[in-house]
Protein backbone atom coordinates (compact mmCIF):
# COMPACT_ATOMS: atom_id res chain seq x y z
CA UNK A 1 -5.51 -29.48 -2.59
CA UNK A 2 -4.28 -27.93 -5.92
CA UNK A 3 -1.15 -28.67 -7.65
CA UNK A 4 0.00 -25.04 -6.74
CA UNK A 5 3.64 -24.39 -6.41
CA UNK A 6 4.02 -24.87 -2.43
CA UNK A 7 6.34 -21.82 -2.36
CA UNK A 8 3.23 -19.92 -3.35
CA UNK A 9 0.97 -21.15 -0.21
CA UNK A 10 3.17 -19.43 1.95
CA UNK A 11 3.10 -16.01 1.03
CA UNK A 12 1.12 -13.62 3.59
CA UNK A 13 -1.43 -11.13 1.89
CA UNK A 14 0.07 -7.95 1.80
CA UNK A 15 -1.13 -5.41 4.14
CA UNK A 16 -1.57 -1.52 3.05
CA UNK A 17 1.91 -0.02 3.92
CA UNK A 18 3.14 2.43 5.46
CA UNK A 19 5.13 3.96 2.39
CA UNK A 20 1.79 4.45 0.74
CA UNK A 21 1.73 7.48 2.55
CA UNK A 22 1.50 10.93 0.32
CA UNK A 23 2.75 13.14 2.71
CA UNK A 24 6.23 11.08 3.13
CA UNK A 25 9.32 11.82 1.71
CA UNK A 26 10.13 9.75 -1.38
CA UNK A 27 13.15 8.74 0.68
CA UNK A 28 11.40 7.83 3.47
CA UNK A 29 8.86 6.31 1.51
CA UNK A 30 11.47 3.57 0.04
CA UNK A 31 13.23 3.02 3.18
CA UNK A 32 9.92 2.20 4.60
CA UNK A 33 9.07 -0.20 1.35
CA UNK A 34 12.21 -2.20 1.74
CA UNK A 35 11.76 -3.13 5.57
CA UNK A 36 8.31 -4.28 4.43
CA UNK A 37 9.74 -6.40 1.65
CA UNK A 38 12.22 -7.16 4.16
CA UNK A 39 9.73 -8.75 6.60
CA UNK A 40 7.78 -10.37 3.93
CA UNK A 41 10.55 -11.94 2.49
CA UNK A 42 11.88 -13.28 6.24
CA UNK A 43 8.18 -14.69 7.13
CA UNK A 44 7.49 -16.34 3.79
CA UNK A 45 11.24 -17.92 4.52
CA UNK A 46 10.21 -18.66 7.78
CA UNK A 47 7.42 -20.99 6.18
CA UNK A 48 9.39 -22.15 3.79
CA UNK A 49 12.12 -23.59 6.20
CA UNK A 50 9.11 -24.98 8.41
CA UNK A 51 7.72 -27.29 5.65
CA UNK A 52 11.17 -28.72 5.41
CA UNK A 53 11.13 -29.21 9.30
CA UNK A 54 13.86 -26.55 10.25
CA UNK A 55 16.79 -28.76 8.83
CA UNK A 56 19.83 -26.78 8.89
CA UNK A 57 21.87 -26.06 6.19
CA UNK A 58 19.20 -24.44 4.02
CA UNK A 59 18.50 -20.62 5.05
CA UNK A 60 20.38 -19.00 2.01
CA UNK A 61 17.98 -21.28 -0.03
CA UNK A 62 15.05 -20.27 1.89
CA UNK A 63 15.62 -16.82 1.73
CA UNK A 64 16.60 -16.48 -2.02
CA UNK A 65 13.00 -18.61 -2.73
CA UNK A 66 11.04 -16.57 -0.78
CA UNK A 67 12.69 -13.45 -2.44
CA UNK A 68 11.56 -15.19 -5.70
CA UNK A 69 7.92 -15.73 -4.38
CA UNK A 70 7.23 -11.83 -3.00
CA UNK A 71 8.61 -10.23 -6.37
CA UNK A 72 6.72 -12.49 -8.69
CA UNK A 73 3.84 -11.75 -6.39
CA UNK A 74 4.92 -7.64 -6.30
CA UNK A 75 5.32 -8.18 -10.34
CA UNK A 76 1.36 -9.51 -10.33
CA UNK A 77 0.27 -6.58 -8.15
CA UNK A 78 1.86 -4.19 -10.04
CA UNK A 79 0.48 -5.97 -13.45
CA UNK A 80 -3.49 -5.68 -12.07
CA UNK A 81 -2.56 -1.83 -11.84
């Protein structure tokens, strides 16, 4: 195994979305980006707080991490463009 950062290993691939759509309202479109972002940030969390066994006392830390993870990842994405 690599000396990756282990916050990295945990991020799901990011599946065409919804928002992507042409024919949606730009409103739409955003509300539709953010519960994506949402659930990407809440399942690379999830992972997160299972590599530390579930020990309470940590979700805010989880969360703000994985937040960290899915915009540097966004941020690459948006770079290869």
């Amino acid at each position: 195994m690599t000396d990756m950062n282990p916050r990295l290993q945990f991020v799901p691939d990011r599946a065409p979305a919804p928002a992507e759509e042409p024919h949606l309202h730009p409103e739409t479109k955003l509300q539709l980006l953010m519960a994506e972002r949402h659930k990407r940030i809440e399942l690379a969390a999830y992972f997160l707080a299972e590599r530390r066994g579930f020990a309470p006392g940590h979700a805010l830390d989880d969360w703000l991490a994985a937040e960290d993870v899915i915009d540097m990842e966004d941020a690459g994405r948006a770079a290869e463009d």
